[in-house]
C-alpha atoms as a PDB file:
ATOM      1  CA  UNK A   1      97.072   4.582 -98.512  1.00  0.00           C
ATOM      2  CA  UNK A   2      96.972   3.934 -94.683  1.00  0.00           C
ATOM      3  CA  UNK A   3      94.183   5.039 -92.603  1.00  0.00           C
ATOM      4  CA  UNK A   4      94.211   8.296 -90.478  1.00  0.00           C
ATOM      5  CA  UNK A   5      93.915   8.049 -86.528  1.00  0.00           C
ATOM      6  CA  UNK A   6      91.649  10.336 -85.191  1.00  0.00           C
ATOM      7  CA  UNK A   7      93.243  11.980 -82.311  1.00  0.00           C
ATOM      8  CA  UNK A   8      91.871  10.487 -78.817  1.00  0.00           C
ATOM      9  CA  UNK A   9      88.649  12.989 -77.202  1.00  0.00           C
ATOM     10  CA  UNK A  10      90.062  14.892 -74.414  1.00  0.00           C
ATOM     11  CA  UNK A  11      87.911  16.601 -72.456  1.00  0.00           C
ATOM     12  CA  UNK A  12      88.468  20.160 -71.944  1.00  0.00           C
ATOM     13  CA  UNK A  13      87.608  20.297 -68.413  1.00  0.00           C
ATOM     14  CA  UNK A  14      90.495  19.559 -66.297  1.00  0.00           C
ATOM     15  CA  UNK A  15      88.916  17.730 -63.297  1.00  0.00           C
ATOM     16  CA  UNK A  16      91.856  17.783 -60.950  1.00  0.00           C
ATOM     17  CA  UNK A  17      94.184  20.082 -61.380  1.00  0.00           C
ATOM     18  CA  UNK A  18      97.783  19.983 -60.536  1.00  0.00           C
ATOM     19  CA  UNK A  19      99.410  21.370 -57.876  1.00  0.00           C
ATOM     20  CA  UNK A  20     101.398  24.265 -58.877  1.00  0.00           C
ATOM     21  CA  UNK A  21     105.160  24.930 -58.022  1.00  0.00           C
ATOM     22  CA  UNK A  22     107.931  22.410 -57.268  1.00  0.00           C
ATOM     23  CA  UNK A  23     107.004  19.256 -55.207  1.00  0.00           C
ATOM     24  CA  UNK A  24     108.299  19.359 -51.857  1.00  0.00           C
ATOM     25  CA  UNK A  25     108.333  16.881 -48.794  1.00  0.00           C
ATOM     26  CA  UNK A  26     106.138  19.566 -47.419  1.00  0.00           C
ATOM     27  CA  UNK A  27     104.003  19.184 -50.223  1.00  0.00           C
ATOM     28  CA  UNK A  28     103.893  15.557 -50.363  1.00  0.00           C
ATOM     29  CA  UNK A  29     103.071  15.473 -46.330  1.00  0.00           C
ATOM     30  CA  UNK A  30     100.042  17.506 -46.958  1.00  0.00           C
ATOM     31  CA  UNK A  31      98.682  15.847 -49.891  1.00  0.00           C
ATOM     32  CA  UNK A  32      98.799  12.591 -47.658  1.00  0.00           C
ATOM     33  CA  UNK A  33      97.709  13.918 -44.659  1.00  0.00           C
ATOM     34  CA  UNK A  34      94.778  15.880 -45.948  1.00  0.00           C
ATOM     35  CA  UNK A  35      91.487  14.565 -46.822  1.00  0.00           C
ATOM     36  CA  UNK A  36      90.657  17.546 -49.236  1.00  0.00           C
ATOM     37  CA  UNK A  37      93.639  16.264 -51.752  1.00  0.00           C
ATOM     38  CA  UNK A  38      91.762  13.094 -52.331  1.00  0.00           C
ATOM     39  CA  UNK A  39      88.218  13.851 -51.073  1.00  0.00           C
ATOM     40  CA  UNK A  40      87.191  17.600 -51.545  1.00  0.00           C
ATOM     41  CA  UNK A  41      86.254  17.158 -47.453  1.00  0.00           C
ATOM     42  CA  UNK A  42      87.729  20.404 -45.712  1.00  0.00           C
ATOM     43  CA  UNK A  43      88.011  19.623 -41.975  1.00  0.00           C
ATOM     44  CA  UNK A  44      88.802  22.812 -39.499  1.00  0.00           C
ATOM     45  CA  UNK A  45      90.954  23.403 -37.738  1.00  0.00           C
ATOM     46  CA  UNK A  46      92.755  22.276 -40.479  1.00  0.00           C
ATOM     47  CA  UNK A  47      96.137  22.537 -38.956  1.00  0.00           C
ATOM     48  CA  UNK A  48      95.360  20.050 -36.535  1.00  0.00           C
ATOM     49  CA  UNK A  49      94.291  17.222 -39.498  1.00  0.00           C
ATOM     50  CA  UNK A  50      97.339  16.023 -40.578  1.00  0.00           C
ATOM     51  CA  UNK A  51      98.203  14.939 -36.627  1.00  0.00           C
ATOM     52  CA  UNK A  52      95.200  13.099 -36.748  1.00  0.00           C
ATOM     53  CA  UNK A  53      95.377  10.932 -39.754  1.00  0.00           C
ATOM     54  CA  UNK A  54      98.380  10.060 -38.709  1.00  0.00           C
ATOM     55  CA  UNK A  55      97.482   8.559 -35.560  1.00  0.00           C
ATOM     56  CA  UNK A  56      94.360   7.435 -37.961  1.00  0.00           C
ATOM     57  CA  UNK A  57      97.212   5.800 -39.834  1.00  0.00           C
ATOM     58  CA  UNK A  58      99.082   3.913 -36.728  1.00  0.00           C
ATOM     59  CA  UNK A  59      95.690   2.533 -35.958  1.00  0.00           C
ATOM     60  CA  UNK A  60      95.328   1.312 -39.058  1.00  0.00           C
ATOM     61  CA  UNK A  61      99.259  -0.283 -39.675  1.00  0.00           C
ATOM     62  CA  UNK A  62      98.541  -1.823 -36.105  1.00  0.00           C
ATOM     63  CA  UNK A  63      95.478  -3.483 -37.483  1.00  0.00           C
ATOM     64  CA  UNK A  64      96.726  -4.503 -40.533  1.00  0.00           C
ATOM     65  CA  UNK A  65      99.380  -6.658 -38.419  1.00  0.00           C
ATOM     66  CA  UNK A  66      96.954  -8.418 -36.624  1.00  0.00           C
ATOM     67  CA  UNK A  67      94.841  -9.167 -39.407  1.00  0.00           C
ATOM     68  CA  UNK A  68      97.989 -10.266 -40.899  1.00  0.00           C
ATOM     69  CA  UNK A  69      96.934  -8.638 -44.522  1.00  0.00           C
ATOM     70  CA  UNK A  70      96.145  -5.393 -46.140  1.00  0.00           C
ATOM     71  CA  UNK A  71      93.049  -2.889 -46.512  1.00  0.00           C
ATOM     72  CA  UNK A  72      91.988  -3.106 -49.852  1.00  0.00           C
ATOM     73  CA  UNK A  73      91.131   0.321 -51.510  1.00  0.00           C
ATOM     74  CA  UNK A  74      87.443   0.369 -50.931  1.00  0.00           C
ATOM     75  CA  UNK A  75      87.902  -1.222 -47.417  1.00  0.00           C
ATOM     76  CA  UNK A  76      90.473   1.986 -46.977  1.00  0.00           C
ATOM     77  CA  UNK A  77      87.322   4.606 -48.540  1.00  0.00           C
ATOM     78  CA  UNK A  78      85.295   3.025 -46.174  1.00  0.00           C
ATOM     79  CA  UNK A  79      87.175   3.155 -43.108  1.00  0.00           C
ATOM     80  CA  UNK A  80      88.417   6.954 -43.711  1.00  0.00           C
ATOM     81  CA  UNK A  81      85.079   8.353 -44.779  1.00  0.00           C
ATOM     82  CA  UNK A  82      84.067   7.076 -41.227  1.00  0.00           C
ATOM     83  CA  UNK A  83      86.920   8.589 -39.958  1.00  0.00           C
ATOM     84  CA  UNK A  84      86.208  11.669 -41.118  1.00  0.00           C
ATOM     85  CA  UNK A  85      82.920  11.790 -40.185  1.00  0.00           C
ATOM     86  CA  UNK A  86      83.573  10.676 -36.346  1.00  0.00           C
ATOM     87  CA  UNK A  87      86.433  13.586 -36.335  1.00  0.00           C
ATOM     88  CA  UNK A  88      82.978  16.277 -36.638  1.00  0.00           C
ATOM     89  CA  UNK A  89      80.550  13.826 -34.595  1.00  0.00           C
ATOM     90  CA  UNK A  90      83.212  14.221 -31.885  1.00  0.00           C
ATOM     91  CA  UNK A  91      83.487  18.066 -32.023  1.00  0.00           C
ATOM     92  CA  UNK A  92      87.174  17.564 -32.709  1.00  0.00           C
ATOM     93  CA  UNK A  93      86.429  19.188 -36.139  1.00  0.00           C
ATOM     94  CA  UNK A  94      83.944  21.333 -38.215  1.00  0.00           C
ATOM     95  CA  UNK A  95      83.331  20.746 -41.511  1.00  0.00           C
ATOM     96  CA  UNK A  96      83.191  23.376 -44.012  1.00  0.00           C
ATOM     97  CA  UNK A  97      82.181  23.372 -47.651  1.00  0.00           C
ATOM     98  CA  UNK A  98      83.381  20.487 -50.252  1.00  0.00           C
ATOM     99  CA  UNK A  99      85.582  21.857 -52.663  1.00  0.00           C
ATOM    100  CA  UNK A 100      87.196  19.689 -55.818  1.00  0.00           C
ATOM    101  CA  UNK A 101      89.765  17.403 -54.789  1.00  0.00           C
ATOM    102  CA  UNK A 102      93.253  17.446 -56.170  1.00  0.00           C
ATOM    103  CA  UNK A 103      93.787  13.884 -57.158  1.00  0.00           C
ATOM    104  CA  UNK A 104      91.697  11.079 -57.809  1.00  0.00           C
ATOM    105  CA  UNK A 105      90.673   9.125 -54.235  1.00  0.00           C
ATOM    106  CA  UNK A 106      91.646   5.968 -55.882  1.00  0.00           C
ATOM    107  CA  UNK A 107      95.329   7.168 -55.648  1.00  0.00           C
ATOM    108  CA  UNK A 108      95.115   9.070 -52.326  1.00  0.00           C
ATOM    109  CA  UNK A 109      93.766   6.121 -50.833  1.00  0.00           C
ATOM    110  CA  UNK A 110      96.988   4.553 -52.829  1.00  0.00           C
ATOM    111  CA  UNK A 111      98.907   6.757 -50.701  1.00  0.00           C
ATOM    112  CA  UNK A 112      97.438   5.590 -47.845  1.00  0.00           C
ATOM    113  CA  UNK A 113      97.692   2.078 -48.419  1.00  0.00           C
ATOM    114  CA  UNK A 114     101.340   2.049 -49.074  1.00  0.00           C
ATOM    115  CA  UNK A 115     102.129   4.482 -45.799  1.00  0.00           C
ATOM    116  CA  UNK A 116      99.718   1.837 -43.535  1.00  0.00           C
ATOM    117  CA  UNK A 117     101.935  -0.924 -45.114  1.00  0.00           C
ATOM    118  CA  UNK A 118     105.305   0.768 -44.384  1.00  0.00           C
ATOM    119  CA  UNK A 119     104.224   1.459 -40.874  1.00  0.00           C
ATOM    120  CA  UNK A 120     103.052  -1.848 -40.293  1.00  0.00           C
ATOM    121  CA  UNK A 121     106.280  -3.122 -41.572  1.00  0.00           C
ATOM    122  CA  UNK A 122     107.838  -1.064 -38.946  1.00  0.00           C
ATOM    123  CA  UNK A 123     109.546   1.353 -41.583  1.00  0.00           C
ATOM    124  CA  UNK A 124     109.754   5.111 -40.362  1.00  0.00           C
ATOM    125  CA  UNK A 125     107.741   7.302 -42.346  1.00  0.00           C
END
């Protein structure tokens, strides 16, 4: 008589939760444009943000063409966690309290990869 499988251990705490309701291009801008998606950092005013990383993200698409090679994921964490903090050093933005990021960093920084790439490729966004 075959062996039983134990089921796999899931854990019980859901550490990133999804985002509720339909995905929208809205939806999709924010989570790339946001730091809190991928790092629980909440930057105020946080209507202004999203302008900024994208400007973040030109710099970076403009770099990456003159390197002539991409950021590699932990060369990307580095780069926006410095970001982020010259955004408050500047007075541009306050920071307010962490909260629990909605995806893993590894795939915002994904995100972020792939956008720098398109936009270094010259492909609209």
């Amino acid at each position: 008589m075959p062996k039983k499988r134990k089921p796999p251990v899931r854990s019980s705490r859901q550490v990133h939760p999804r985002p509720s309701g339909e995905w929208t291009a809205s939806k999709v801008r924010d989570l790339l444009t946001n730091p809190t998606h991928g790092y629980g950092i909440v930057l105020e005013p946080s209507d202004q943000i999203p302008t900024a990383i994208q400007h973040f993200e030109e710099q970076l698409a403009d770099e990456q063409n003159k390197r002539g090679f991409g950021f590699t994921l932990q060369e990307l964490d580095e780069r926006f966690q410095s970001f982020f903090a010259s955004l408050v050093e500047r007075g541009s933005f306050t920071r307010g309290a962490d909260v629990s990021p909605s995806v893993p960093k590894e795939t915002w920084l994904q995100a972020q990869q792939v956008a720098a790439g398109r936009l270094a490729r010259g492909e609209p966004r």
